[in-house]
C-alpha atoms as a PDB file:
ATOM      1  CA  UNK A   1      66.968  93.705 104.869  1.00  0.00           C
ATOM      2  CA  UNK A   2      67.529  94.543 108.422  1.00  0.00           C
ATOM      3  CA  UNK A   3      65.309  97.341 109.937  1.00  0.00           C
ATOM      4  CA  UNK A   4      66.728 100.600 111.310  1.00  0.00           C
ATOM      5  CA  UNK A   5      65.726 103.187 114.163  1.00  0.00           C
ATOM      6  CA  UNK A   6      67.930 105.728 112.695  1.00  0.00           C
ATOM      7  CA  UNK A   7      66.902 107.930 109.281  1.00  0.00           C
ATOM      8  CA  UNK A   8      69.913 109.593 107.102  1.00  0.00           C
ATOM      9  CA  UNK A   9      69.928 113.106 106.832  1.00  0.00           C
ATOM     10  CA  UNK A  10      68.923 115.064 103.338  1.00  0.00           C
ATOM     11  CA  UNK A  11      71.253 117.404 102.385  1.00  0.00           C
ATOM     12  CA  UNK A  12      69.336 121.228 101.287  1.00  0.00           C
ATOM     13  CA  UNK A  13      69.757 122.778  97.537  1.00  0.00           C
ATOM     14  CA  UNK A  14      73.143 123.554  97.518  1.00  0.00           C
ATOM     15  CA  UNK A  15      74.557 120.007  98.917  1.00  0.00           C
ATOM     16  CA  UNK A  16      74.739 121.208 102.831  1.00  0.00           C
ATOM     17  CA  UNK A  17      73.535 118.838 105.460  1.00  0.00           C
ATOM     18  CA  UNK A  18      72.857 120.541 108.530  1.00  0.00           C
ATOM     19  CA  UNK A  19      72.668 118.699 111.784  1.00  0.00           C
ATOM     20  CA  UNK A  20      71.683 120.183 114.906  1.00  0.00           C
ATOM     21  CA  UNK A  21      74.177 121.425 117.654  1.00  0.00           C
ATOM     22  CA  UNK A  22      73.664 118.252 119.734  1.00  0.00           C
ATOM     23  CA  UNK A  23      74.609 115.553 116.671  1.00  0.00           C
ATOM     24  CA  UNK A  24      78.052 118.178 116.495  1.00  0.00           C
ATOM     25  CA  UNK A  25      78.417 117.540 120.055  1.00  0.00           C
ATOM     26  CA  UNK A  26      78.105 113.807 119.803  1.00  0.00           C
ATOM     27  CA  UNK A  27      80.563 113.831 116.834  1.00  0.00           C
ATOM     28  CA  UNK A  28      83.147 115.812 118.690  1.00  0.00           C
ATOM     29  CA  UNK A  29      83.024 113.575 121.750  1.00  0.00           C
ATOM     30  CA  UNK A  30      83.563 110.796 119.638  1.00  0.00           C
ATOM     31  CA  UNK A  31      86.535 111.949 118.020  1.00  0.00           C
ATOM     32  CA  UNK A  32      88.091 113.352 120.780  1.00  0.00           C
ATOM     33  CA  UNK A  33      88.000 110.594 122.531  1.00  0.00           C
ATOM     34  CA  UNK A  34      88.877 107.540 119.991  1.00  0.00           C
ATOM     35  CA  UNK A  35      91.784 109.784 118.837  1.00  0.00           C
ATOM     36  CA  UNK A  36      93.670 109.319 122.455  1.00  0.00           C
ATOM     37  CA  UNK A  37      92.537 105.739 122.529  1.00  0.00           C
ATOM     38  CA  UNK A  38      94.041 104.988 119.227  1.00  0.00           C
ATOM     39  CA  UNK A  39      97.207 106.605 120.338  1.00  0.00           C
ATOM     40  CA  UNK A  40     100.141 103.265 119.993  1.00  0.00           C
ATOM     41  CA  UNK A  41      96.995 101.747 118.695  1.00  0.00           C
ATOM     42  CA  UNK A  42      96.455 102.375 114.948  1.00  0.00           C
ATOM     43  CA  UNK A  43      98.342 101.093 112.111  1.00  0.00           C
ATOM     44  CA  UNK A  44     100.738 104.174 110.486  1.00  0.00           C
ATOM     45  CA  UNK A  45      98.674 104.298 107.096  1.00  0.00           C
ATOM     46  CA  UNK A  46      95.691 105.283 108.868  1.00  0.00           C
ATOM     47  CA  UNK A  47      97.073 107.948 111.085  1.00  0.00           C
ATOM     48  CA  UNK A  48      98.767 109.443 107.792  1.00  0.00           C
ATOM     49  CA  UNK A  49      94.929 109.213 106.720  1.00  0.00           C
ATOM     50  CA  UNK A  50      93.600 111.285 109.193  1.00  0.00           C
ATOM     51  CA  UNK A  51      96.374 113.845 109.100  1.00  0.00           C
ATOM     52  CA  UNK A  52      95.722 113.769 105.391  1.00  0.00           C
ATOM     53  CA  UNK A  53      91.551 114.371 105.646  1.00  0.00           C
ATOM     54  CA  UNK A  54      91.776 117.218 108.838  1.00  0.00           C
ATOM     55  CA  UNK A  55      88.590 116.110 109.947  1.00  0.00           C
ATOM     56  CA  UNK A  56      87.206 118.801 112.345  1.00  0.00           C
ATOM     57  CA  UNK A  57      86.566 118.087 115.969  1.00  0.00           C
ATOM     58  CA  UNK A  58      83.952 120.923 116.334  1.00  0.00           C
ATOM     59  CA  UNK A  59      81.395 119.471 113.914  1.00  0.00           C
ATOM     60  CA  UNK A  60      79.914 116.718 111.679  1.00  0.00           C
ATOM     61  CA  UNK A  61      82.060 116.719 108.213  1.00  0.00           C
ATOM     62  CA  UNK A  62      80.596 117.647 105.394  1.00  0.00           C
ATOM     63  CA  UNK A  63      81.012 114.792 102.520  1.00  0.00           C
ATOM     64  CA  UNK A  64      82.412 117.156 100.072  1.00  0.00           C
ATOM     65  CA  UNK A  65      85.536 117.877 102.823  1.00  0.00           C
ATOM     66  CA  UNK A  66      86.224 114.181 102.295  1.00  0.00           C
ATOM     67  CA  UNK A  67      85.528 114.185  98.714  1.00  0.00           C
ATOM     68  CA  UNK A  68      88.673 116.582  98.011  1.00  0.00           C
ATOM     69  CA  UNK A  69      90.866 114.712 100.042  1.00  0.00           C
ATOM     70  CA  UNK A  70      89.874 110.803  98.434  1.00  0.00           C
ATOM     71  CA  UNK A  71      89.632 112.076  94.989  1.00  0.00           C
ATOM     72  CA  UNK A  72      93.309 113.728  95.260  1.00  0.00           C
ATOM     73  CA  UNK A  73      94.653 110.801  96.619  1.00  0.00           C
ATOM     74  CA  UNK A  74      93.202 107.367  95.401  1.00  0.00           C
ATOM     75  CA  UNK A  75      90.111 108.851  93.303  1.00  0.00           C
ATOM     76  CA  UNK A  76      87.798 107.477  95.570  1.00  0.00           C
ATOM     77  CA  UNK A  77      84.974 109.447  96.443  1.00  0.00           C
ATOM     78  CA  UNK A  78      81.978 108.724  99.651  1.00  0.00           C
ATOM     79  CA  UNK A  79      78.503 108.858  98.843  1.00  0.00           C
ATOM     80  CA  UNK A  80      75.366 109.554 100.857  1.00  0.00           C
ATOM     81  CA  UNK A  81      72.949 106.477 101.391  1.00  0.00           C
ATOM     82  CA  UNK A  82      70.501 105.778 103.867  1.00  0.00           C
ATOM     83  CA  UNK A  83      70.705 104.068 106.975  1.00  0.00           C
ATOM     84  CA  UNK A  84      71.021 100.369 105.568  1.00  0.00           C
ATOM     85  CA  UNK A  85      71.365  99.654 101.969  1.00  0.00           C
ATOM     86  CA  UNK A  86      71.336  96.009 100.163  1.00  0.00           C
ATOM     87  CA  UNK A  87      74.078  94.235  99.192  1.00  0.00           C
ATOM     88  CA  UNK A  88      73.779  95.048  95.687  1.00  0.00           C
ATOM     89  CA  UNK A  89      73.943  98.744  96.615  1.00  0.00           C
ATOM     90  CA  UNK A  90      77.183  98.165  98.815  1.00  0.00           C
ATOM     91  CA  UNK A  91      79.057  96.235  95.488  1.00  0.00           C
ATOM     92  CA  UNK A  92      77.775  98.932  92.875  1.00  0.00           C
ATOM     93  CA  UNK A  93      79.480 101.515  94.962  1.00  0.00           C
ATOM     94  CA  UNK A  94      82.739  99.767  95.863  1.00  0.00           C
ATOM     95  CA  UNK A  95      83.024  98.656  92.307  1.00  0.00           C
ATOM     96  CA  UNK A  96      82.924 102.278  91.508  1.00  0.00           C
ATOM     97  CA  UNK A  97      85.179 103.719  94.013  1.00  0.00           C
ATOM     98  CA  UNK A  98      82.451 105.179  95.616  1.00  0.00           C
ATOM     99  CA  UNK A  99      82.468 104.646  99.770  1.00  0.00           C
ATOM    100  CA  UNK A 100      78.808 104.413 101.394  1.00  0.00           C
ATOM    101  CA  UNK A 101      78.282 107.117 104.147  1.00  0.00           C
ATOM    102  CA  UNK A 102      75.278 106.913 105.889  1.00  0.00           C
ATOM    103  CA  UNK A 103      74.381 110.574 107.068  1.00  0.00           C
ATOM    104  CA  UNK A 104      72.925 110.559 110.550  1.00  0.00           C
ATOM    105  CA  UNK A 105      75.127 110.228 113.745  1.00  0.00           C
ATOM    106  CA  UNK A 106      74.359 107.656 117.078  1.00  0.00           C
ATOM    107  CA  UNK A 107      72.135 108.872 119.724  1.00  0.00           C
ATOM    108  CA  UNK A 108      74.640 109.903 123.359  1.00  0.00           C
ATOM    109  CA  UNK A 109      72.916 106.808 124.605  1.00  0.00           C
ATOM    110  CA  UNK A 110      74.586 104.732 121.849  1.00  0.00           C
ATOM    111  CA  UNK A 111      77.960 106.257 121.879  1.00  0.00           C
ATOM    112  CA  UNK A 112      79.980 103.190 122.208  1.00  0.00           C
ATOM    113  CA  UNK A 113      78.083 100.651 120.663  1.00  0.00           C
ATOM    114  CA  UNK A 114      75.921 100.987 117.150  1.00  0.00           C
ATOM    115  CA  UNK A 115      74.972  97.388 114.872  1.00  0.00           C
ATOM    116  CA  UNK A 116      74.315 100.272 112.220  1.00  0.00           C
ATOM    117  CA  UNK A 117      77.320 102.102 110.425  1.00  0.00           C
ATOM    118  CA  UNK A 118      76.630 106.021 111.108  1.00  0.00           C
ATOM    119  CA  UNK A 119      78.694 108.490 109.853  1.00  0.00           C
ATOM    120  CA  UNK A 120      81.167 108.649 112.544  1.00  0.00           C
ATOM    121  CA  UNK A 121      82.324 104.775 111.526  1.00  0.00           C
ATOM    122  CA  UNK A 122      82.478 105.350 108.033  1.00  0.00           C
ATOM    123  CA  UNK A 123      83.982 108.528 108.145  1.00  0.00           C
ATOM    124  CA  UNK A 124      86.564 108.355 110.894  1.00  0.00           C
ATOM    125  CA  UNK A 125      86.624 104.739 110.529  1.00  0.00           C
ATOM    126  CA  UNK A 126      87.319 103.994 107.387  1.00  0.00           C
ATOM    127  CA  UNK A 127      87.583 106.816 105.338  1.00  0.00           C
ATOM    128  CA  UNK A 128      91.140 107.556 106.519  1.00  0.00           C
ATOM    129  CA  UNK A 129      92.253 104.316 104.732  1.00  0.00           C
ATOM    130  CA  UNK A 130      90.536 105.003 101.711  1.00  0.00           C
ATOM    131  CA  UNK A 131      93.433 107.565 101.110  1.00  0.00           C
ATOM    132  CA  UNK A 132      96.181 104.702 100.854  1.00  0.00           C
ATOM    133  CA  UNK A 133      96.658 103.244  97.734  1.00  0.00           C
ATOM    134  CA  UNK A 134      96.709  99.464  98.956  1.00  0.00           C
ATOM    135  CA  UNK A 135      93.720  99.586 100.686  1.00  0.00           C
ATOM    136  CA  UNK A 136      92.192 101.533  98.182  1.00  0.00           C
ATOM    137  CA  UNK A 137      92.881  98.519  95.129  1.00  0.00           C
ATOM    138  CA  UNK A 138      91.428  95.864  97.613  1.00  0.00           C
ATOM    139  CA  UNK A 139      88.504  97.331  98.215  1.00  0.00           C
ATOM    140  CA  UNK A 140      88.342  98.323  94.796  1.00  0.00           C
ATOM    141  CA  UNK A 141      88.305  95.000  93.926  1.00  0.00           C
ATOM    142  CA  UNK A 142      86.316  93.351  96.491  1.00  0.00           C
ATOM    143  CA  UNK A 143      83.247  95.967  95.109  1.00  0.00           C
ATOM    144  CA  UNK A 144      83.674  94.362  92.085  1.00  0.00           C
ATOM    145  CA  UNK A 145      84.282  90.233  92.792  1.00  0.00           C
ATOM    146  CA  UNK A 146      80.937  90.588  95.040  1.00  0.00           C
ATOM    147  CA  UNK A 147      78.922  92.496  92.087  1.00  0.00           C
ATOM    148  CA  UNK A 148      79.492  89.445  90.011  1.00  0.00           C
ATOM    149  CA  UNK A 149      78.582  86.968  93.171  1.00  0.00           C
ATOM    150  CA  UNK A 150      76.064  84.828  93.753  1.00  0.00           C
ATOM    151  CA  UNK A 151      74.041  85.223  96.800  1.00  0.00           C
ATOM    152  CA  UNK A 152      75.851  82.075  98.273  1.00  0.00           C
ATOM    153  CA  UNK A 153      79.336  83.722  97.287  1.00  0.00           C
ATOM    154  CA  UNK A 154      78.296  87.244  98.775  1.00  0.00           C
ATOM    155  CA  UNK A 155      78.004  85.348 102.397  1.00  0.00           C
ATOM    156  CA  UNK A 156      81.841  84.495 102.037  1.00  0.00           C
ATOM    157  CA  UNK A 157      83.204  87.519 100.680  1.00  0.00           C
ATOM    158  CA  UNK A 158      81.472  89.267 103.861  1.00  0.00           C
ATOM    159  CA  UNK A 159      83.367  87.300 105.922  1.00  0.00           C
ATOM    160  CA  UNK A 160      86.769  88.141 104.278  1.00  0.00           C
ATOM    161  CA  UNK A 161      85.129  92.117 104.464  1.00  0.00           C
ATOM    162  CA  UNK A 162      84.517  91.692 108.138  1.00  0.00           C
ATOM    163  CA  UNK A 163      87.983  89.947 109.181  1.00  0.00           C
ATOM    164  CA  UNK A 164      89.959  92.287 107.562  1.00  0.00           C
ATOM    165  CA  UNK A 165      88.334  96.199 106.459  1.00  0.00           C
ATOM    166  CA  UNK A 166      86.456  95.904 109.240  1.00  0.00           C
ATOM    167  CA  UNK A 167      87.929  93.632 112.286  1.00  0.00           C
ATOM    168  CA  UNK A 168      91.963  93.255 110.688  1.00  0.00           C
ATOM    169  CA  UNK A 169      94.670  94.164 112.428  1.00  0.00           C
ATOM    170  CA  UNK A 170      98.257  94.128 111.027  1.00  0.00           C
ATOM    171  CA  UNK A 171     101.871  93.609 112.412  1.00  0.00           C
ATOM    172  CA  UNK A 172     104.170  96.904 111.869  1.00  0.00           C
ATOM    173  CA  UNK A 173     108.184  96.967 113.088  1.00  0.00           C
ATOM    174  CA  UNK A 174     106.810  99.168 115.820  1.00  0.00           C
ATOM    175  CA  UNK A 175     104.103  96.131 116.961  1.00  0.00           C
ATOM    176  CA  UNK A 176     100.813  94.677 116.678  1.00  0.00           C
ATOM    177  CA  UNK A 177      98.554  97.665 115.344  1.00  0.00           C
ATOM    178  CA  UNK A 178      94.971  98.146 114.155  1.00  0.00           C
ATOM    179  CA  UNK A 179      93.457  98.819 110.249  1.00  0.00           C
ATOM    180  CA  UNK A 180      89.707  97.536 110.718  1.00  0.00           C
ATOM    181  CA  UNK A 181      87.372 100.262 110.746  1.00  0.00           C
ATOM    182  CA  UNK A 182      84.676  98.167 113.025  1.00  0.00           C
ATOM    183  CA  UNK A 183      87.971  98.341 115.565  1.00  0.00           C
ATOM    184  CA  UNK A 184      89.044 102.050 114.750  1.00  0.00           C
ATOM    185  CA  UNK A 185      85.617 103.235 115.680  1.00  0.00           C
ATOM    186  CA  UNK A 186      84.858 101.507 118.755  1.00  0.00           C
ATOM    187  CA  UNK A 187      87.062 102.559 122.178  1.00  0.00           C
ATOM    188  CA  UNK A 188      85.764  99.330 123.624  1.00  0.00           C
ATOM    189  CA  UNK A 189      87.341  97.117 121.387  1.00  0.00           C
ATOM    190  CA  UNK A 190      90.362  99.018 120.432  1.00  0.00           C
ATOM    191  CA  UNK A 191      91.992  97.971 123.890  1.00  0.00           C
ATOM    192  CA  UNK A 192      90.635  94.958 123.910  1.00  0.00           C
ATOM    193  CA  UNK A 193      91.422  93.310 120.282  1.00  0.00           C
ATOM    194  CA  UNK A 194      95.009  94.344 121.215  1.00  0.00           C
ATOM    195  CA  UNK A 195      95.013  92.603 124.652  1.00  0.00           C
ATOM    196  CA  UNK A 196      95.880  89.517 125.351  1.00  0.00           C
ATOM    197  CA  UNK A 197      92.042  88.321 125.910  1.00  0.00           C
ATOM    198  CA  UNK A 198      91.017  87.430 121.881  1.00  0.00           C
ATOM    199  CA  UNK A 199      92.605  84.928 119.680  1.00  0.00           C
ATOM    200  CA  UNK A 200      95.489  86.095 117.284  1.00  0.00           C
ATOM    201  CA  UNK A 201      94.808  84.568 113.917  1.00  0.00           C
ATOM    202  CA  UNK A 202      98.085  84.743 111.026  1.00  0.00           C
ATOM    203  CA  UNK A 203      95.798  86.512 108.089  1.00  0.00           C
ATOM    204  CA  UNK A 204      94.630  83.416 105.782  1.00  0.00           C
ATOM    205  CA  UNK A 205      91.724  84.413 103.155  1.00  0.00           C
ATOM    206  CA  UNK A 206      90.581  81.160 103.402  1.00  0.00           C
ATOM    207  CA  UNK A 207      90.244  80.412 106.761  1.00  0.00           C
ATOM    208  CA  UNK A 208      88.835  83.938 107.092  1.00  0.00           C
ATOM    209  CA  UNK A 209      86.071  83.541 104.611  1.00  0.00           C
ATOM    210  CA  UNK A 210      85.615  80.088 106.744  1.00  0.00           C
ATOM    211  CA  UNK A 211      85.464  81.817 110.279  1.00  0.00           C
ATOM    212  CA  UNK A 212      81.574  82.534 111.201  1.00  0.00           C
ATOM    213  CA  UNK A 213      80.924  86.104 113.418  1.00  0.00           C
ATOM    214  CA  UNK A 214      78.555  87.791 115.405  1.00  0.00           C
ATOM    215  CA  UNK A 215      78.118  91.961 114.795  1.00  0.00           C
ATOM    216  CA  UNK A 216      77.112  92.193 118.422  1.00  0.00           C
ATOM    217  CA  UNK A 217      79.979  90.765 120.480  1.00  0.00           C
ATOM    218  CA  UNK A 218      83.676  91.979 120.897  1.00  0.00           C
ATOM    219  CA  UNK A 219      84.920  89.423 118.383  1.00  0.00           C
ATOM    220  CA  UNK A 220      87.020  86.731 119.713  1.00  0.00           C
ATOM    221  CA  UNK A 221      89.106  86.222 116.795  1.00  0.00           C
ATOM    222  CA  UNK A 222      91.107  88.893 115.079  1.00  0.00           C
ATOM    223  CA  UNK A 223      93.378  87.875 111.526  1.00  0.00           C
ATOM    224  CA  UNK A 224      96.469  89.338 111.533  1.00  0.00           C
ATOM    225  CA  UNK A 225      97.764  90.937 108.165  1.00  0.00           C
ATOM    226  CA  UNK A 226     102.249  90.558 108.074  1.00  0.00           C
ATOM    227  CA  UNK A 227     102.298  94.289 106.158  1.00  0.00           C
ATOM    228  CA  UNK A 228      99.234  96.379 104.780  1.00  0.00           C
ATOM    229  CA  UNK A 229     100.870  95.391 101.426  1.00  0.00           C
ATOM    230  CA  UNK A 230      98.789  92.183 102.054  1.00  0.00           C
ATOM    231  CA  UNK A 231      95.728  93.726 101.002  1.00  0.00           C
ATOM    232  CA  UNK A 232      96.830  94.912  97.888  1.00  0.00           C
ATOM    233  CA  UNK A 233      99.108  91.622  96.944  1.00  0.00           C
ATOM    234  CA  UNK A 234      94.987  89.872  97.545  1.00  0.00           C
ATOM    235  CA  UNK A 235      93.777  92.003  95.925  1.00  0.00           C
ATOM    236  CA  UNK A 236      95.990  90.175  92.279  1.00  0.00           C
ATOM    237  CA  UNK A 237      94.965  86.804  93.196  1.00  0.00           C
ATOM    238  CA  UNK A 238      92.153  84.570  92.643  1.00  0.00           C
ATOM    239  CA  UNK A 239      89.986  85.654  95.210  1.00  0.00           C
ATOM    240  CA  UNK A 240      86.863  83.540  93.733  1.00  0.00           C
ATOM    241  CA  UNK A 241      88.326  80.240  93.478  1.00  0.00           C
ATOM    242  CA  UNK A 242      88.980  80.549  97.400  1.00  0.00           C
ATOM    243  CA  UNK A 243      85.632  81.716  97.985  1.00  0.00           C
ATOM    244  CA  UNK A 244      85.000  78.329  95.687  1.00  0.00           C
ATOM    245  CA  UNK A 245      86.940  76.328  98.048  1.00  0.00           C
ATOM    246  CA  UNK A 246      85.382  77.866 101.069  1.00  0.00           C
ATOM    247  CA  UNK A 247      82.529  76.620  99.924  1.00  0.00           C
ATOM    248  CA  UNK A 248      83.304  72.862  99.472  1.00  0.00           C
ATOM    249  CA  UNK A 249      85.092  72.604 102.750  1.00  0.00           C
ATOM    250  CA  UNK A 250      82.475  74.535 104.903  1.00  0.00           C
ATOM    251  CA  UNK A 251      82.586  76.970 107.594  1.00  0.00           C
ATOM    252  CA  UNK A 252      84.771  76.321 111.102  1.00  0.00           C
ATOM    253  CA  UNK A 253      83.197  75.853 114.092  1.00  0.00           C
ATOM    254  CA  UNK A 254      82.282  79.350 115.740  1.00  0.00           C
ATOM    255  CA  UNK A 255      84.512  80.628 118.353  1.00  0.00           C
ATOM    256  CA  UNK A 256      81.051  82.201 120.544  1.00  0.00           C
ATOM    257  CA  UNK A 257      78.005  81.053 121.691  1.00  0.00           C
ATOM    258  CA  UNK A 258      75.440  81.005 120.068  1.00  0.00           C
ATOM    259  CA  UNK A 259      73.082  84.531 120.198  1.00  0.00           C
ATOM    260  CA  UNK A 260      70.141  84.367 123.029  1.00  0.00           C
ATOM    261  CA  UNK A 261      66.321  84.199 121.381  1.00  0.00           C
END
């Protein structure tokens, strides 16, 4: 497993986590900011997410905020983990509704760019989502396909994870909009994985599960879900038999170059 700089904070006897006044100011520069940027941006489900969790502006949520609000609305619930956790971690939890929140917050120096998730992308990236029922089953789901995977599997249902929870964006009657946390998170490449400068991809499973990525590049591909619905209508078929298929026919040739030594 990868290696982190960052260490997850403990919470005291009674559940609290405190974080000093400078990880609050981080958090509320964060949100501040990605809120106007994802103004005409974000898909409607996710803004109905955030109006649904209130999450402050003044300081780092506390996981039992967003407790209430999941558990009231698609009995999902976050949980505190450390910085990076193994696969198998990541599947248990899914498979049991349970969201992983990592509990530290990037450094000012690292405010637009992290490889690791901190709380900021879990919380305000996809937790808002995690209130919707659609992308609530799919996830649901996908926990539970990659807890029965094989290691060979788990590399293509990561890919399907990536193009869509994390990277996905979806067409709405009032335009192209975003859902992927990795996207919802990032000011950077909320403009640009709406411009005109990536690839547009129609949402396939297959070809996503086929489509190779880098975590430390603006992606140069984004799939393109018809409705939200999508995820949830997945979510009923046989996911496994594609990732099957996937497998026979290989991966497609990668759409960056390759990363520097």
């Amino acid at each position: 497993m990868k290696t982190t700089q960052y260490v997850a904070r403990q919470p005291d006897d009674s559940g609290f986590i405190h974080y000093p006044d400078a990880e609050h100011a981080v958090w509320h520069t964060l949100i501040t900011r990605q809120l106007k940027v994802l103004e005409g941006r974000a898909c409607q489900e996710y803004l109905d997410g955030i109006d649904q969790l209130g999450l402050p502006h003044d300081r780092i949520p506390q996981l039992g905020e967003v407790n209430a609000v999941l558990q009231a609305t698609t009995g999902w619930q976050v949980a505190r983990v450390p910085a990076l956790i193994p696969f198998q971690t990541f599947f248990e939890l899914l498979a049991n509704r349970q969201f992983p929140v990592a509990t530290f917050i990037r450094r000012e120096d690292e405010l637009d760019y992290l490889q690791e998730p901190d709380i900021f992308h879990e919380i305000f990236g996809h937790c808002p989502l995690l209130t919707n029922p659609w992308f609530a089953a799919f996830t649901h789901t996908y926990g539970k396909l990659g807890l029965q995977a094989s290691k060979e599997e788990r590399v293509y249902l990561a890919r399907l994870y990536w193009m869509t929870i994390e990277f996905g964006l979806v067409d709405t009657p009032q335009g192209r909009r975003i859902y992927g946390g990795g996207i919802l998170s990032s000011p950077k490449e909320t403009v640009y994985s709406l411009s005109d400068t990536p690839e547009h991809q129609a949402f396939d499973p297959l070809d996503a599960m086929r489509t190779p990525y880098r975590i430390d590049i603006l992606q140069p591909l984004y799939f393109v879900l018809p409705e939200l619905k999508r995820l949830f209508d997945l979510a009923q078929e046989d996911i496994m038999a594609m990732v099957h298929r996937g497998m026979q026919l290989g991966l497609h040739a990668p759409k960056f170059p390759p990363k520097a030594a």
